[in-house]
Protein backbone atom coordinates (compact mmCIF):
# COMPACT_ATOMS: atom_id res chain seq x y z
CA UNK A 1 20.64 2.95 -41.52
CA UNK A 2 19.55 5.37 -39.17
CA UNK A 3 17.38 8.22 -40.56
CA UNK A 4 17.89 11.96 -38.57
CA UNK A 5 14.60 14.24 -38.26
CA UNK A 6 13.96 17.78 -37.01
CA UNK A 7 10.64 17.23 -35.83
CA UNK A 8 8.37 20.92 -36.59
CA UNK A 9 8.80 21.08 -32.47
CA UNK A 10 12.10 23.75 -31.00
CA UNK A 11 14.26 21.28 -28.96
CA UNK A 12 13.32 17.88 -30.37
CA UNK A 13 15.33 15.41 -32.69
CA UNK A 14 14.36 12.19 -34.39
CA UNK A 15 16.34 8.88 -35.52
CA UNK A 16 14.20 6.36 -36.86
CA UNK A 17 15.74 3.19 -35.82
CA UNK A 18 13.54 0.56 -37.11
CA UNK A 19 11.06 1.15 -39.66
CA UNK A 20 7.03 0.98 -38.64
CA UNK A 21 4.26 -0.45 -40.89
CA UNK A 22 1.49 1.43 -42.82
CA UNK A 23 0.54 5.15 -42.47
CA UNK A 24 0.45 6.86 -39.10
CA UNK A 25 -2.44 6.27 -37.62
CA UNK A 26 -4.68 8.56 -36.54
CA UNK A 27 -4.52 10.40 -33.07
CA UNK A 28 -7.17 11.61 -32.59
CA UNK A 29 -8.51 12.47 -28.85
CA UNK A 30 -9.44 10.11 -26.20
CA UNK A 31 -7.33 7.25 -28.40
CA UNK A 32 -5.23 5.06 -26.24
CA UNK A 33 -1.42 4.46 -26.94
CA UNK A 34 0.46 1.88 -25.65
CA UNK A 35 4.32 1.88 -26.01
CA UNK A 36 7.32 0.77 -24.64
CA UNK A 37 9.56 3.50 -23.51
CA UNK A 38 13.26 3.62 -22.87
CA UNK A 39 15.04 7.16 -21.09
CA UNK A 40 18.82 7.76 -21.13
CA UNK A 41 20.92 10.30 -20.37
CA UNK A 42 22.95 12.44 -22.48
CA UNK A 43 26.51 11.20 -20.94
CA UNK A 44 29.02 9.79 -23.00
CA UNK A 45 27.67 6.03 -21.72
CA UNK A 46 24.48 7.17 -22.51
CA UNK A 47 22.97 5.91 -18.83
CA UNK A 48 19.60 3.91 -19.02
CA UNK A 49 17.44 5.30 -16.45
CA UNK A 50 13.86 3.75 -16.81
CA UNK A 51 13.06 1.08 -19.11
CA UNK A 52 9.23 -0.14 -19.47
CA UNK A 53 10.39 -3.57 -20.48
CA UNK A 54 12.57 -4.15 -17.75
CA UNK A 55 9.83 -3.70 -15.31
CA UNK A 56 7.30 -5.86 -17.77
CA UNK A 57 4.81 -3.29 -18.47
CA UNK A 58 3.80 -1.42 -21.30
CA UNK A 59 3.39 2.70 -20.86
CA UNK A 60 -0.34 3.55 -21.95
CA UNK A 61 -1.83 6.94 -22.45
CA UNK A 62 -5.07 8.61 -23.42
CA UNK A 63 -4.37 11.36 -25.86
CA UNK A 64 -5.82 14.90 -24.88
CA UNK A 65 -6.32 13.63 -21.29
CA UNK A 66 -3.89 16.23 -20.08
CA UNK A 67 -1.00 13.67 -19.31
CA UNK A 68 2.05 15.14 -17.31
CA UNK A 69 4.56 14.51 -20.18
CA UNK A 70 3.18 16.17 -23.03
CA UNK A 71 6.23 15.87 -25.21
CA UNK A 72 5.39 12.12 -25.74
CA UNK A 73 2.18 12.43 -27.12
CA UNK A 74 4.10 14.65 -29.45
CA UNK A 75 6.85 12.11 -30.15
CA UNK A 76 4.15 9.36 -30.53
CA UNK A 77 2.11 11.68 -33.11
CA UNK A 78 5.30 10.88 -35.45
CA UNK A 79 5.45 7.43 -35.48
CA UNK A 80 4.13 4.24 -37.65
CA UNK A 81 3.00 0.77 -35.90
CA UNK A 82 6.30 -1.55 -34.75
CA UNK A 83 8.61 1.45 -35.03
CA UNK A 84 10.74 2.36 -33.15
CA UNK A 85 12.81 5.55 -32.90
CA UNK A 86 15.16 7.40 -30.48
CA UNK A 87 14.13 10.92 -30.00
CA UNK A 88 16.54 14.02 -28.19
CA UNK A 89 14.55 16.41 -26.08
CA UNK A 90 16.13 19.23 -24.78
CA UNK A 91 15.42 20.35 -21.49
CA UNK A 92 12.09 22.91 -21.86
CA UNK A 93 10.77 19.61 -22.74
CA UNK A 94 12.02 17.16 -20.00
CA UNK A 95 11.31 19.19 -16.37
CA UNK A 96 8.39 17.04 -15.32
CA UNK A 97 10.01 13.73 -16.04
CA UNK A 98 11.38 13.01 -12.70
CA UNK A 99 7.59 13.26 -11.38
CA UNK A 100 6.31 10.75 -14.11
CA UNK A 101 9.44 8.52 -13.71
CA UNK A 102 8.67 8.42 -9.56
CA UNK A 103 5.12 7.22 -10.37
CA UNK A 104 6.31 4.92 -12.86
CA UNK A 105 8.96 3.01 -10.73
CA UNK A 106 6.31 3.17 -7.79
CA UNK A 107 4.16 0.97 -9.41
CA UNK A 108 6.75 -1.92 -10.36
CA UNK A 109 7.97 -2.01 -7.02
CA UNK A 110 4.37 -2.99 -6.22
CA UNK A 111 2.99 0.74 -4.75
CA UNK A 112 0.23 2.74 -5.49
CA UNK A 113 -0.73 1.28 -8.33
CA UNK A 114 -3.06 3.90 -9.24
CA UNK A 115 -0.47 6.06 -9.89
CA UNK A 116 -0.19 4.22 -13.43
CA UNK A 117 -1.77 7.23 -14.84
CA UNK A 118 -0.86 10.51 -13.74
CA UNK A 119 -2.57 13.32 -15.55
CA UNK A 120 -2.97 16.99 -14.59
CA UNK A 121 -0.70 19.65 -11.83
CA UNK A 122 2.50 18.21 -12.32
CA UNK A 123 4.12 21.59 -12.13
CA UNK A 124 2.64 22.06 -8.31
CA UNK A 125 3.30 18.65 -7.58
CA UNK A 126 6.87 18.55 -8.55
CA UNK A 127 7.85 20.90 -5.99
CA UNK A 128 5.24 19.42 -3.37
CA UNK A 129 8.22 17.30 -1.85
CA UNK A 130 12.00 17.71 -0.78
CA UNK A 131 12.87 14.06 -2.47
CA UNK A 132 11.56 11.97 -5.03
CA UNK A 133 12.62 9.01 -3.26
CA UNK A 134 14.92 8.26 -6.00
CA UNK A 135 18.72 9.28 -5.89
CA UNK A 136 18.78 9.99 -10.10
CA UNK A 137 15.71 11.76 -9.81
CA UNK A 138 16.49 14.08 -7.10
CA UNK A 139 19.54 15.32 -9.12
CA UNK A 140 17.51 15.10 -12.26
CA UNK A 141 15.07 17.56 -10.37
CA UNK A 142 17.48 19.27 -8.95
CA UNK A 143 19.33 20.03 -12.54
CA UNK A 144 17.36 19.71 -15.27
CA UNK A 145 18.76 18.38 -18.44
CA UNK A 146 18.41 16.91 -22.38
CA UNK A 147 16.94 13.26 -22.19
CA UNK A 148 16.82 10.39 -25.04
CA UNK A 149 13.94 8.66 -25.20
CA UNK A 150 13.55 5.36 -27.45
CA UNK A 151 10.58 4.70 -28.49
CA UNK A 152 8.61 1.42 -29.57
CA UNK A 153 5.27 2.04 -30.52
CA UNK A 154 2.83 -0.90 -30.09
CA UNK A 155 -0.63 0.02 -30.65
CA UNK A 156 -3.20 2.62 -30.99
CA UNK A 157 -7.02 2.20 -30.05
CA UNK A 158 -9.55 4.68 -31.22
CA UNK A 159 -12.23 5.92 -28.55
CA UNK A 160 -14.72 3.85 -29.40
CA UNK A 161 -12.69 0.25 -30.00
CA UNK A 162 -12.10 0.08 -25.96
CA UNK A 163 -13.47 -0.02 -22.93
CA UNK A 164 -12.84 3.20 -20.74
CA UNK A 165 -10.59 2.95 -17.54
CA UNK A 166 -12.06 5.30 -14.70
CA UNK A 167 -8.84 6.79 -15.09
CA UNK A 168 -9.47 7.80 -18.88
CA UNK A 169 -12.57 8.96 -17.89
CA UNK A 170 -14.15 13.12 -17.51
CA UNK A 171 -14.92 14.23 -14.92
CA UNK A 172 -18.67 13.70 -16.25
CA UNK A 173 -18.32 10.60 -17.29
CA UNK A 174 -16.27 9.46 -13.39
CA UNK A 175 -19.21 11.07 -11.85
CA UNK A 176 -21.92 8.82 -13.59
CA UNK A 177 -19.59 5.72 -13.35
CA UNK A 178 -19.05 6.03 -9.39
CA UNK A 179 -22.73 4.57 -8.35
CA UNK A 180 -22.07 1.56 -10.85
CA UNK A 181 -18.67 0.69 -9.07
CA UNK A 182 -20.69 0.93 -5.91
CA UNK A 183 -23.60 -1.22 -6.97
CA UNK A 184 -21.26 -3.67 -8.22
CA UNK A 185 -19.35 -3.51 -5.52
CA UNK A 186 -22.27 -4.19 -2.90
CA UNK A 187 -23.46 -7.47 -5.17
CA UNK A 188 -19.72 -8.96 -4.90
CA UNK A 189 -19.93 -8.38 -1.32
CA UNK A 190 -23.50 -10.25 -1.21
CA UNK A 191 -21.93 -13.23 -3.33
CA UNK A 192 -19.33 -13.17 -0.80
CA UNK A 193 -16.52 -12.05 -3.09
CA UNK A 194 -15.06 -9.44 -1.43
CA UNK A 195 -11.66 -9.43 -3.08
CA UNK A 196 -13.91 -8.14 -6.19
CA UNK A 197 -16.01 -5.92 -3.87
CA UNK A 198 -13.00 -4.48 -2.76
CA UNK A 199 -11.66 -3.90 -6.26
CA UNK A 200 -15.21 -2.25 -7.18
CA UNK A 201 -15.36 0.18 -3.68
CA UNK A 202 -11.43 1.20 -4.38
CA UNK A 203 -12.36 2.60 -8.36
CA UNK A 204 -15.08 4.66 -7.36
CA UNK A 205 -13.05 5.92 -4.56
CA UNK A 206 -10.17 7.27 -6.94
CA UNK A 207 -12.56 8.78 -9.23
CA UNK A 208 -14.08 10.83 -6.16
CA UNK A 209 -10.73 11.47 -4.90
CA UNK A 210 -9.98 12.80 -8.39
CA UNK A 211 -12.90 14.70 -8.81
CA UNK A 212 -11.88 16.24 -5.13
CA UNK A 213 -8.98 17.59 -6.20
CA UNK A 214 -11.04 20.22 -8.27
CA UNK A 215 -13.06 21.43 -5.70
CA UNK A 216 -12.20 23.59 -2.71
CA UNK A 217 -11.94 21.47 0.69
CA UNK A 218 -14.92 21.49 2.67
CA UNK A 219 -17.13 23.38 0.54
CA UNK A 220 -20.30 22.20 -0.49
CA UNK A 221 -19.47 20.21 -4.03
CA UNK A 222 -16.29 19.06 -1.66
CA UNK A 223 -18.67 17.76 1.14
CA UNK A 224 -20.70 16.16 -1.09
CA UNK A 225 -18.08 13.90 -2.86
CA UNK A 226 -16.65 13.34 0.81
CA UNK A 227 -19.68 11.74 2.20
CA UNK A 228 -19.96 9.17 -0.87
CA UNK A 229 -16.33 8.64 -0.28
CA UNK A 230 -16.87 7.51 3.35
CA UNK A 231 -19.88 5.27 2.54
CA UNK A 232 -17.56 3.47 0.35
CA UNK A 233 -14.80 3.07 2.46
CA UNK A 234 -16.77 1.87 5.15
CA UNK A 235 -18.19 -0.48 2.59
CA UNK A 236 -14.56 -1.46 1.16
CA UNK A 237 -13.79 -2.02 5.38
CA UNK A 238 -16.61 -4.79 5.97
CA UNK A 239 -15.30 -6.62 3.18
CA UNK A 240 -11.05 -6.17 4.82
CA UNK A 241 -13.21 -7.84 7.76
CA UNK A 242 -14.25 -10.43 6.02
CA UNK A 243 -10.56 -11.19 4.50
CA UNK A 244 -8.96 -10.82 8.23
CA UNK A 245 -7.68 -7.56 7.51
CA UNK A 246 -7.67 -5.90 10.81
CA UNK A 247 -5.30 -3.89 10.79
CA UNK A 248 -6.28 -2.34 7.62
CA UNK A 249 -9.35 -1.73 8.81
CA UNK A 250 -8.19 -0.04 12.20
CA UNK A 251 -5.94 2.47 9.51
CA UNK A 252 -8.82 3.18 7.39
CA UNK A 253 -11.64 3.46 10.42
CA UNK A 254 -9.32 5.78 12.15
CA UNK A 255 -9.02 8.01 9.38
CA UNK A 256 -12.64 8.47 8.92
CA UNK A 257 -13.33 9.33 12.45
CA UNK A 258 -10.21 11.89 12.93
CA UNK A 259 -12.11 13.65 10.13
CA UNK A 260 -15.43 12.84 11.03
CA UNK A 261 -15.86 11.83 14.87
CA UNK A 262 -19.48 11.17 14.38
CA UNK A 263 -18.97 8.51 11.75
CA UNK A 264 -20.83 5.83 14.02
CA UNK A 265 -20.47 3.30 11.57
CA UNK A 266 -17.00 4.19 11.86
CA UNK A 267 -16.53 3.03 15.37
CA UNK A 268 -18.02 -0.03 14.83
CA UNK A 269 -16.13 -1.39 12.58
CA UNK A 270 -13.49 -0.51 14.52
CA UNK A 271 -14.41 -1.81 17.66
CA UNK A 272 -14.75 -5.21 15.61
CA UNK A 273 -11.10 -5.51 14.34
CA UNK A 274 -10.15 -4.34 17.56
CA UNK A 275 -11.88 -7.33 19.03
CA UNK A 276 -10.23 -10.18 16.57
CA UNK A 277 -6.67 -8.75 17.46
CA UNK A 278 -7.42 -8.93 20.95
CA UNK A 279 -7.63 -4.91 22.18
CA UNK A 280 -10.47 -5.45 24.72
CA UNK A 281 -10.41 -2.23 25.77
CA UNK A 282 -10.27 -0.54 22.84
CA UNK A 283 -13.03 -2.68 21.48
CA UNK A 284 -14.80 -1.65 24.42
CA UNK A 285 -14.17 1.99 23.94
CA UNK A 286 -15.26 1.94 20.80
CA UNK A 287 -18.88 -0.04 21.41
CA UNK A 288 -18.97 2.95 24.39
CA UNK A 289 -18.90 5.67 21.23
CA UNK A 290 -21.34 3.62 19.21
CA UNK A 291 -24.05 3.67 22.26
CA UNK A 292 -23.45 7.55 22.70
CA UNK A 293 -24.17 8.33 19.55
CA UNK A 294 -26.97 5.58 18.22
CA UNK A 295 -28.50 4.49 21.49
CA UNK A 296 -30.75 2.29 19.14
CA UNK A 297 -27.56 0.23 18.43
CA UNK A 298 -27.62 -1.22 22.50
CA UNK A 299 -28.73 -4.99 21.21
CA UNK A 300 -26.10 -5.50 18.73
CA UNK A 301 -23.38 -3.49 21.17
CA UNK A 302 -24.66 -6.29 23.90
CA UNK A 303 -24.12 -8.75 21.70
CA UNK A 304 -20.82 -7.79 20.23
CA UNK A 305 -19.68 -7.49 23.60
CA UNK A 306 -20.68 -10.78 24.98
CA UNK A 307 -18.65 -12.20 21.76
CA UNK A 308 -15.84 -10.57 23.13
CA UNK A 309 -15.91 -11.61 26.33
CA UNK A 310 -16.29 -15.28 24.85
CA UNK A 311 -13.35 -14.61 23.24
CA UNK A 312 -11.15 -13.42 26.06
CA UNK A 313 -11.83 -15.87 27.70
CA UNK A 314 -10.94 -18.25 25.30
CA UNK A 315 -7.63 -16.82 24.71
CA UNK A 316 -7.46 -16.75 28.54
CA UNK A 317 -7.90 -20.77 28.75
CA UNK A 318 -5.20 -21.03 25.87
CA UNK A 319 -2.34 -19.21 27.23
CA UNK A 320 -2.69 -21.09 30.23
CA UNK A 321 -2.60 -24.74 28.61
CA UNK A 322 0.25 -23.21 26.95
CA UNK A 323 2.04 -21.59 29.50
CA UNK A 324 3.39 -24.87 30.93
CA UNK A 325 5.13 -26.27 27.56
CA UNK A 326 6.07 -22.39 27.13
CA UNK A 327 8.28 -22.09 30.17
CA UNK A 328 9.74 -25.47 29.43
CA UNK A 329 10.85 -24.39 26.22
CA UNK A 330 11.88 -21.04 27.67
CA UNK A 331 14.24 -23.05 29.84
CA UNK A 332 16.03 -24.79 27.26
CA UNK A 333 16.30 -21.15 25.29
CA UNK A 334 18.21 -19.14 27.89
CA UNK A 335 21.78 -18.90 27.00
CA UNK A 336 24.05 -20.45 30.48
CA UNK A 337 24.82 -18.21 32.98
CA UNK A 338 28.79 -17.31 33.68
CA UNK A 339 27.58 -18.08 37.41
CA UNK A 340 26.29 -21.87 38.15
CA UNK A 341 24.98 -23.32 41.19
CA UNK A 342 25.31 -27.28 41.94
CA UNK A 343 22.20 -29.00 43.43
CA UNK A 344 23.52 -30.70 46.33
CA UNK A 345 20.76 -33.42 48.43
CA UNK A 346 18.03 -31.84 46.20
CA UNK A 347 18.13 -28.20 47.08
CA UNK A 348 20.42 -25.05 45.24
CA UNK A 349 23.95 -24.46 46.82
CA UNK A 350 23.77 -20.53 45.83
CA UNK A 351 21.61 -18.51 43.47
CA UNK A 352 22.92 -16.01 40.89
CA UNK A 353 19.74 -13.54 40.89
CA UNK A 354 17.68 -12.28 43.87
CA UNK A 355 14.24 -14.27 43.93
CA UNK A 356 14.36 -17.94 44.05
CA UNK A 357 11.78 -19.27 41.29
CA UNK A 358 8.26 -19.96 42.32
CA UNK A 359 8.57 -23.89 42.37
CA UNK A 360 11.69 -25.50 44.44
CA UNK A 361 13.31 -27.93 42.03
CA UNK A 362 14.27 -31.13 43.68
CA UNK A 363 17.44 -32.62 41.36
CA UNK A 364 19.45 -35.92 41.92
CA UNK A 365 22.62 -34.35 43.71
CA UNK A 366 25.72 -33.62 41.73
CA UNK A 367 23.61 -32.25 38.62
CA UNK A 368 25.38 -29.12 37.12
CA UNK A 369 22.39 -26.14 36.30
CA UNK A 370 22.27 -22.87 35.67
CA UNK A 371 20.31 -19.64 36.82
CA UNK A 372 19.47 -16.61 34.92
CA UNK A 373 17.16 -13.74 35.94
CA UNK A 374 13.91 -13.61 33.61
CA UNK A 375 11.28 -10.89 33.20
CA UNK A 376 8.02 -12.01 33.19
CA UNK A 377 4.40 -11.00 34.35
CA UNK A 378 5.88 -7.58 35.06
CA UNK A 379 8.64 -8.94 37.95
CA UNK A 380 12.02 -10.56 37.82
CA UNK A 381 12.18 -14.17 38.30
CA UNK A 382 14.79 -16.63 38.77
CA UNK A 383 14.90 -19.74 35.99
CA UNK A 384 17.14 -22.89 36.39
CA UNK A 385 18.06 -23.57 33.06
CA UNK A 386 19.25 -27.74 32.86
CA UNK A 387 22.55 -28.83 31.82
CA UNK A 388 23.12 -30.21 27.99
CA UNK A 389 23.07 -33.95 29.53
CA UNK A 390 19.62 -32.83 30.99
CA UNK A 391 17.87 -31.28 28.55
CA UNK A 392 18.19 -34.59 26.08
């Protein structure tokens, strides 16, 4: 039977809905809590809008750390191990939800994953955007109102019984653990693991980014963080090289030098992903920056050019071993034309576009094709297409 509490909280409600075990434990700060979490809304169906074990992943939070809900540490504060209980929170308590509900359905839809934990300025970023993304949570935003949470709570760690996520961490403590990630980080990449380099290089960039967010842009704390930031995401793009990442390598370089256009490293890790995905020119653009502003950097830029070339060349000598199976099979692919021409004494009756192709076909008379204007190399051309008897 259900059990009904008045919490010593203004706008809060508990029903106890299955009995925990033991005392409640102790929350103390910097304890982690890990829960499952269910939110409805107070219609008379009682909608489910977020459910933790629906997406498969337990809700965990560091108490203290400042998280964006606060009423749930509150709620949580109340409870016994295994228990679970429904709680109604009236709205001074609920505002920030759609904010913490965007970041949570982000992350089981695969995005941003580091948005897991979201802890501080939830106020300023709630109104940093027109739409949440999220029908519900637009009109939750939009009109605020009472929520039920149900509550299961699983476990809760004391500071010292776990290992501290960078995203538990102070700033003191993110600040000390950044050149660990990055030393870590460069002896993966060494061992040629660069899926665990990259994992290393991407923590100690969100714990600078973090730790940005407190400072004022482009002052000198500010600069400071930003050039560590840049050495590691240069790092974090040798290793995207390594995994065939281009393209994720051309976002990322880019990025660095539209902020910082003298970043040569920068362009030359560009120019190299713009070399495997075949942009000779842009390769060659960037190599161009990398002499004007490291002259010392001519032998590599010599060589990395010369492996370009190779490569052009290369692709060069492949599309045109292909091209002759290509057209064939281009020929078979081209739906028939209304218009049809007969080949009478080897040689086409009438043609229905303006440029006869480049090679005169010479059929047995009587053989039914078809012509259809093609563009290719920049000009129209005229392509015979064979009949269904051909083509077998």
């Amino acid at each position: 039977m259900e059990q009904t509490y008045l919490l010593n909280v203004e706008g809060i409600k508990k029903s106890i809905l299955h009995g925990g075990t033991g005392e409640i434990p102790k929350f103390n700060t910097g304890s982690k809590v890990t829960f499952h979490f269910r939110t409805l809304l107070c219609d008379g169906d009682r909608t489910v809008i977020d459910d933790s074990k629906r997406v498969g992943r337990a809700m965990e939070i560091i108490v203290g750390n400042m998280f964006k809900l606060e009423v749930w540490e509150i709620l949580l504060s109340s409870m016994r191990i295994a228990e679970v209980a429904e709680f109604w929170c009236d709205i001074i308590h609920t505002g920030l939800y759609p904010m913490v509900a965007k970041s949570l359905r982000r992350i089981a839809e695969g995005k941003d994953p580091t948005d897991w934990h979201i802890h501080t300025c939830g106020m300023a970023n709630m109104f940093a955007y027109n739409s949440l993304g999220y029908d519900d949570l637009d009109e939750l935003q939009k009109e605020p109102q009472p929520l039920i949470f149900i509550i299961e709570l699983l476990t809760v760690e004391s500071p010292s019984s776990y290992k501290r996520e960078t995203w538990a961490m102070n700033d003191e403590e993110k600040l000390r653990e950044v050149p660990l990630l990055h030393g870590q980080g460069n002896k993966f990449f060494k061992l040629g693991k660069y899926q665990e380099a990259v994992t290393k290089y991407r923590e100690a960039v969100i714990c600078l980014k973090n730790l940005q967010t407190k400072e004022k842009p482009w002052e000198t704390h500010w600069l400071k963080l930003e050039k560590m930031v840049v050495t590691l995401v240069l790092n974090y793009c040798q290793c995207l090289l390594r995994m065939a990442e281009y393209y994720e390598v051309l976002e990322q370089t880019t990025d660095i030098i539209n902020s910082h256009p003298g970043t040569v490293k920068a362009y030359y890790l560009r120019a190299k992903a713009h070399s495997e995905v075949w942009n000779e020119l842009e390769a060659k653009a960037d190599y161009a920056k990398v002499l004007e502003f490291d002259s010392r950097m001519l032998k590599t830029v010599k060589k990395e050019l010369l492996i370009l070339e190779s490569r052009m060349q290369e692709k060069e000598e492949e599309e045109k071993l292909r091209a002759p199976y290509q057209t064939k099979q281009l020929y078979y692919r081209i739906q028939y034309s209304e218009k049809d021409c007969k080949v009478t004494n080897g040689l086409l009756n009438k043609l229905s576009c303006s440029e006869i192709p480049a090679v005169s076909p010479h059929f047995s008379p009587g053989i039914l094709i078809f012509n259809r204007a093609i563009h290719t190399q920049g000009r129209f051309i005229c392509v015979p297409v064979f009949s269904p008897a051909q083509c077998n």
